[in-house]
C-alpha atoms as a PDB file:
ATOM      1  CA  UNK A   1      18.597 -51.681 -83.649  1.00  0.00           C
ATOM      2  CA  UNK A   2      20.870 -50.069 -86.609  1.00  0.00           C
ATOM      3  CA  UNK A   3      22.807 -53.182 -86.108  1.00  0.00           C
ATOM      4  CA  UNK A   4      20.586 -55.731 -86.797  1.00  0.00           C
ATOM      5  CA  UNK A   5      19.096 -53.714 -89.791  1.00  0.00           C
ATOM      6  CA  UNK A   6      22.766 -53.417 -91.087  1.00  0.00           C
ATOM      7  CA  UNK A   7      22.533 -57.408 -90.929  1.00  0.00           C
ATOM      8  CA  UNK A   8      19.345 -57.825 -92.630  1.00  0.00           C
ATOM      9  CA  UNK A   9      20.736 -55.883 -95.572  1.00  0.00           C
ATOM     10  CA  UNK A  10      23.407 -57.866 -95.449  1.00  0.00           C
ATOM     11  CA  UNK A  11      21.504 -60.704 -96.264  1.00  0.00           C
ATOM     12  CA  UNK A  12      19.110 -58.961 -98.874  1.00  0.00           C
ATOM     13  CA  UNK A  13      22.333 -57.571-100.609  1.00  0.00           C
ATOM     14  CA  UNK A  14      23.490 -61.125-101.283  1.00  0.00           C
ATOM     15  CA  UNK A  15      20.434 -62.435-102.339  1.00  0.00           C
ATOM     16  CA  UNK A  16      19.487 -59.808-104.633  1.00  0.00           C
ATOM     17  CA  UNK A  17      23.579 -60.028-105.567  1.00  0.00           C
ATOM     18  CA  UNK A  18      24.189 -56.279-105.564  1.00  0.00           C
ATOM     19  CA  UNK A  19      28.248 -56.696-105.335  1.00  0.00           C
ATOM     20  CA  UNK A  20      28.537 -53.172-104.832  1.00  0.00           C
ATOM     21  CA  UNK A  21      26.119 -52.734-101.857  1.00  0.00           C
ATOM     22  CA  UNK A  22      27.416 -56.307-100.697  1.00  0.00           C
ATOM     23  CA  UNK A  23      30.677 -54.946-100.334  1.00  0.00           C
ATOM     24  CA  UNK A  24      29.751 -51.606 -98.664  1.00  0.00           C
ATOM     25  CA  UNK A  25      27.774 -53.645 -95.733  1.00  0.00           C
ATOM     26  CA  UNK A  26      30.875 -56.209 -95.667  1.00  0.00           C
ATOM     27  CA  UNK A  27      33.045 -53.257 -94.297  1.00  0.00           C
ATOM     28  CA  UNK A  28      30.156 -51.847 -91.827  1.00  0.00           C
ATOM     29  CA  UNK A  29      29.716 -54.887 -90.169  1.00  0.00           C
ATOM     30  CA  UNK A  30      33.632 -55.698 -90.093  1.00  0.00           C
ATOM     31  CA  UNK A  31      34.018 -52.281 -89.052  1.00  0.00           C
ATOM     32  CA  UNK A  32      31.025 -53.163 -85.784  1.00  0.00           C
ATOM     33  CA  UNK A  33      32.819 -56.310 -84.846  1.00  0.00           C
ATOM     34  CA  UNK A  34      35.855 -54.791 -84.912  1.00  0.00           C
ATOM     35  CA  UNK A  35      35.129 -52.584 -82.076  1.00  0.00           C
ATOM     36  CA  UNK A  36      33.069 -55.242 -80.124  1.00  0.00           C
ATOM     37  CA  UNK A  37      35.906 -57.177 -79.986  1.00  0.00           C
ATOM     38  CA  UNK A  38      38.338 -54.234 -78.993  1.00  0.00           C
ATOM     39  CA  UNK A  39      36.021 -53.027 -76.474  1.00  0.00           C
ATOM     40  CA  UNK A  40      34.782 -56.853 -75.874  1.00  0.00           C
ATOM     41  CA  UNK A  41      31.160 -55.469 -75.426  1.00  0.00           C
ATOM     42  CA  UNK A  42      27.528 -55.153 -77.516  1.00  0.00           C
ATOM     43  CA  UNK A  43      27.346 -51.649 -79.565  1.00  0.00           C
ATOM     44  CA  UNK A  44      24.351 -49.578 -79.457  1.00  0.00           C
ATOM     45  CA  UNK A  45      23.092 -47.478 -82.057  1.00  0.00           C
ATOM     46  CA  UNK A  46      25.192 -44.555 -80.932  1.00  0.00           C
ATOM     47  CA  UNK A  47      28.111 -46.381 -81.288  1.00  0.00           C
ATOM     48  CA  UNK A  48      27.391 -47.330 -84.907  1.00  0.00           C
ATOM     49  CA  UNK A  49      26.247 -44.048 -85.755  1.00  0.00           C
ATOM     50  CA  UNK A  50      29.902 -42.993 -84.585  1.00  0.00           C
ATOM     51  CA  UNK A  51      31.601 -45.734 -87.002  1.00  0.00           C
ATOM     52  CA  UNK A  52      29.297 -44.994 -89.502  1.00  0.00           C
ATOM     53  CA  UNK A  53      30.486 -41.343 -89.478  1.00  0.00           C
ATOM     54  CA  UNK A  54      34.127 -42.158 -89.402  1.00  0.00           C
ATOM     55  CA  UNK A  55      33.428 -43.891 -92.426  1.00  0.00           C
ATOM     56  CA  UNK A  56      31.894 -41.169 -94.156  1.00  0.00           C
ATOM     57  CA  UNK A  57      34.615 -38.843 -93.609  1.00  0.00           C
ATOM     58  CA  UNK A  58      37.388 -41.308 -94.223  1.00  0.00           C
ATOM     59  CA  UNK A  59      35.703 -41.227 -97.495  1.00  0.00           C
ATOM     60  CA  UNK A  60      35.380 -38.059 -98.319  1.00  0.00           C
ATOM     61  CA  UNK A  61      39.236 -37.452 -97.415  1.00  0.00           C
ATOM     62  CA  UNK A  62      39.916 -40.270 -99.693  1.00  0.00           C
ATOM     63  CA  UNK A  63      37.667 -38.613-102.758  1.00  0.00           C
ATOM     64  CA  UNK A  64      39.609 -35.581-102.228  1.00  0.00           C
ATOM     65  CA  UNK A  65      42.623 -37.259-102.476  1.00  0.00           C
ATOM     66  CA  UNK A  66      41.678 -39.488-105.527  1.00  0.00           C
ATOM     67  CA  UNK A  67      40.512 -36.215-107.757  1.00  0.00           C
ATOM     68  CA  UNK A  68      43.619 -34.433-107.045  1.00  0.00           C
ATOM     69  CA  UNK A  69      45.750 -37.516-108.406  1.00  0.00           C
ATOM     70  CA  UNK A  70      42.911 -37.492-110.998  1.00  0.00           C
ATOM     71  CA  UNK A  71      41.927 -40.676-110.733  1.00  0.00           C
ATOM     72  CA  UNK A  72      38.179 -40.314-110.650  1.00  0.00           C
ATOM     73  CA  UNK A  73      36.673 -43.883-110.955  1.00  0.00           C
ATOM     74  CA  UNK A  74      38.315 -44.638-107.367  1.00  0.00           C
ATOM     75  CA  UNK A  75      36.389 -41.181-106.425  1.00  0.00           C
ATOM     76  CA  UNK A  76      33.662 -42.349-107.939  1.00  0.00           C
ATOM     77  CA  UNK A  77      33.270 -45.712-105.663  1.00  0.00           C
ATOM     78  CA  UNK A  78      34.030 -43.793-102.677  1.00  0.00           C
ATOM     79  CA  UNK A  79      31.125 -42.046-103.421  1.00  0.00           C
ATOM     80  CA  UNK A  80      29.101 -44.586-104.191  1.00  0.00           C
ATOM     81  CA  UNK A  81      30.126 -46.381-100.501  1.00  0.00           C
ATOM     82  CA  UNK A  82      29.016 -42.823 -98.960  1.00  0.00           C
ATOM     83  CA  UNK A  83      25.813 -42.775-100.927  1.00  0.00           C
ATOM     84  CA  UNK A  84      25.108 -46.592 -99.297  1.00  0.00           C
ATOM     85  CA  UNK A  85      26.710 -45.588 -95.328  1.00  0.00           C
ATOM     86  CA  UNK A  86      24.487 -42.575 -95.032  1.00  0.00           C
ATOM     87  CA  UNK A  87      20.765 -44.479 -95.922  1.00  0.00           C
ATOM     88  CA  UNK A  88      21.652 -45.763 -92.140  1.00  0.00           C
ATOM     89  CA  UNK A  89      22.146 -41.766 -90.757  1.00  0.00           C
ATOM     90  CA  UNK A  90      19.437 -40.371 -89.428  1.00  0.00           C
ATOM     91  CA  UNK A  91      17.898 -37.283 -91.214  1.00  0.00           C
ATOM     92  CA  UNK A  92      20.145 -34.402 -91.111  1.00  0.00           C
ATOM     93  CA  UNK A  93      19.626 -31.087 -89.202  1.00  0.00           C
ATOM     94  CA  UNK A  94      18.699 -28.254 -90.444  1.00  0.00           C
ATOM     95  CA  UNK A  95      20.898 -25.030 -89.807  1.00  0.00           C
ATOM     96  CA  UNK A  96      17.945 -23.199 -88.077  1.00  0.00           C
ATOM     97  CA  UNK A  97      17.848 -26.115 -85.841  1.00  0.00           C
ATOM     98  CA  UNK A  98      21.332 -26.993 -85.667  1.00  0.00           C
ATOM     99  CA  UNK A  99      21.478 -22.700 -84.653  1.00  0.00           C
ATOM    100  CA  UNK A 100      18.246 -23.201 -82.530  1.00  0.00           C
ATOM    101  CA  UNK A 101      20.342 -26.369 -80.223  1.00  0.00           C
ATOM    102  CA  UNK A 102      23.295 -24.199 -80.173  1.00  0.00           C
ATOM    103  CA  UNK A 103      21.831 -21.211 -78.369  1.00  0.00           C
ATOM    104  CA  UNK A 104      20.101 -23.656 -76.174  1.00  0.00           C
ATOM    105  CA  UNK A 105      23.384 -25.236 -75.184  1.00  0.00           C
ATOM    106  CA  UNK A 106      25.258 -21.875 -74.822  1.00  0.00           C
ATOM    107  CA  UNK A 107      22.383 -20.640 -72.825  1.00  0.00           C
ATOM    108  CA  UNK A 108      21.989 -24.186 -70.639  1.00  0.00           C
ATOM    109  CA  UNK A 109      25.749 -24.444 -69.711  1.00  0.00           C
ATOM    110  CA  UNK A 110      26.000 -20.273 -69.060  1.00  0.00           C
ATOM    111  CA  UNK A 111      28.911 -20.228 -71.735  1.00  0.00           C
ATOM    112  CA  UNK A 112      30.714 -17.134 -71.503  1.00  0.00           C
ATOM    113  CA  UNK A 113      33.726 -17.574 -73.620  1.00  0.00           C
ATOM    114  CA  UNK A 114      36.273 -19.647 -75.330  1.00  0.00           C
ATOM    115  CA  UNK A 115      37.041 -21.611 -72.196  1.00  0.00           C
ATOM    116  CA  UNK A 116      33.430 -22.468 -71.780  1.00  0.00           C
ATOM    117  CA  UNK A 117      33.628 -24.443 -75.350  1.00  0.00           C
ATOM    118  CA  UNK A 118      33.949 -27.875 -74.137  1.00  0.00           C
ATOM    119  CA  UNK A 119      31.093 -27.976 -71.802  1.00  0.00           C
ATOM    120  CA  UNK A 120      29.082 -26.575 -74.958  1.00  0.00           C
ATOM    121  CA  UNK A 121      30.159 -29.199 -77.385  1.00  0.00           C
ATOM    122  CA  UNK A 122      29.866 -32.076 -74.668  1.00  0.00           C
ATOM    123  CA  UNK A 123      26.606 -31.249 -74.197  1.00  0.00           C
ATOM    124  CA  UNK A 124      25.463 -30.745 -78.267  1.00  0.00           C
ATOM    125  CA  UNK A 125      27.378 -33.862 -79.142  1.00  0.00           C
ATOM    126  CA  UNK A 126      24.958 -36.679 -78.091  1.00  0.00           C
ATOM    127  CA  UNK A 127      21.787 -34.373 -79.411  1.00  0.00           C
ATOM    128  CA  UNK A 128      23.711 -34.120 -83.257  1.00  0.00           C
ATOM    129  CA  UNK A 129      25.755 -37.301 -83.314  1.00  0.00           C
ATOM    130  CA  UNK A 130      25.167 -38.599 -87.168  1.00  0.00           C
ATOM    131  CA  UNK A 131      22.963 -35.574 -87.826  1.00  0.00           C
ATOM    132  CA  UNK A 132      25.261 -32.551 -88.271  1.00  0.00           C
ATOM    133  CA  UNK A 133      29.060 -32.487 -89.425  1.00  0.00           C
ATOM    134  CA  UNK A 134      30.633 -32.244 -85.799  1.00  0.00           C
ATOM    135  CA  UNK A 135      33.120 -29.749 -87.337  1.00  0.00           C
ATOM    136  CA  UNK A 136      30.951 -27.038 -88.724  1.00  0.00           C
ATOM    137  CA  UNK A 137      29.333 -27.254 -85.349  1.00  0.00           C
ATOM    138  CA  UNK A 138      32.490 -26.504 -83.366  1.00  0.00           C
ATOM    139  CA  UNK A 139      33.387 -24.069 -86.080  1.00  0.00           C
ATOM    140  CA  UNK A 140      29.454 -22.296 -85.263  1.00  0.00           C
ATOM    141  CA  UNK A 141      30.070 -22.745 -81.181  1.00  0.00           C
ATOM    142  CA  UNK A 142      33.832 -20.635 -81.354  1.00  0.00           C
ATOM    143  CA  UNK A 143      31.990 -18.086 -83.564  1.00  0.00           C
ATOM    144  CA  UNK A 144      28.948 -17.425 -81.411  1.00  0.00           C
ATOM    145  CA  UNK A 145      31.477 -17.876 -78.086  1.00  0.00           C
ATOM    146  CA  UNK A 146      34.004 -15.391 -79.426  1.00  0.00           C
ATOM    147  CA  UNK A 147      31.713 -12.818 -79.914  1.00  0.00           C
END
């Protein structure tokens, strides 16, 4: 489980006393727990891949945000954090495949049109959760369904 490798690095972090990586981890695993205890229940992987996403976007807002007030050594960590977070996403899709899984969904759901767009998306979301940016997809699905 993602989880438990998470944990492992944990422990390997602190014994190899990378502060930086150490820290990173800290806020995964606080970030896990967290929702266990909302949801009072064990997360599977496609849970965590979902926090770890949040994560990386929170991020990258806050790196936008940090270079426009030009203070780049804050941007700089934030990248850093992103660089650690996404060693535990799985490989990333291409766009021929990301196009290829589209069609397939548009094709599998009979999507004729805008109002069609949520069965398309419901059914691509579990296939490219933590391997495509869920917003270019949407932004790909309204293209292909307004045409």
């Amino acid at each position: 489980m993602l989880k438990a490798q998470i944990l492992d690095d944990v422990k390997q972090a602190m014994k190899a006393k990378e502060k930086a990586r150490l820290g990173t981890l800290r806020l995964i695993t606080a970030a896990i727990k967290q929702r266990e205890v909302d949801e009072r229940s064990e997360l599977d992987d496609t849970q965590v891949l979902a926090i770890l996403e949040k994560m990386i976007k929170q991020r990258r807002d806050s790196i936008k945000q940090y270079e426009d007030a030009g203070r780049q050594e804050l941007a700089d960590q934030e990248k850093s954090e992103i660089a650690i977070i996404e060693a535990y996403m799985p490989a990333g899709l291409s766009e021929e495949e990301i196009a290829a899984l589209i069609a397939g969904a548009i094709a599998e759901t009979n999507a004729s049109g805008m109002k069609d767009m949520g069965k398309v998306m419901g059914l691509l979301k579990p296939q490219m959760q933590g391997r495509a940016d869920m917003g270019k997809v949407s932004g790909l699905v309204k293209q292909k369904l307004s045409t």
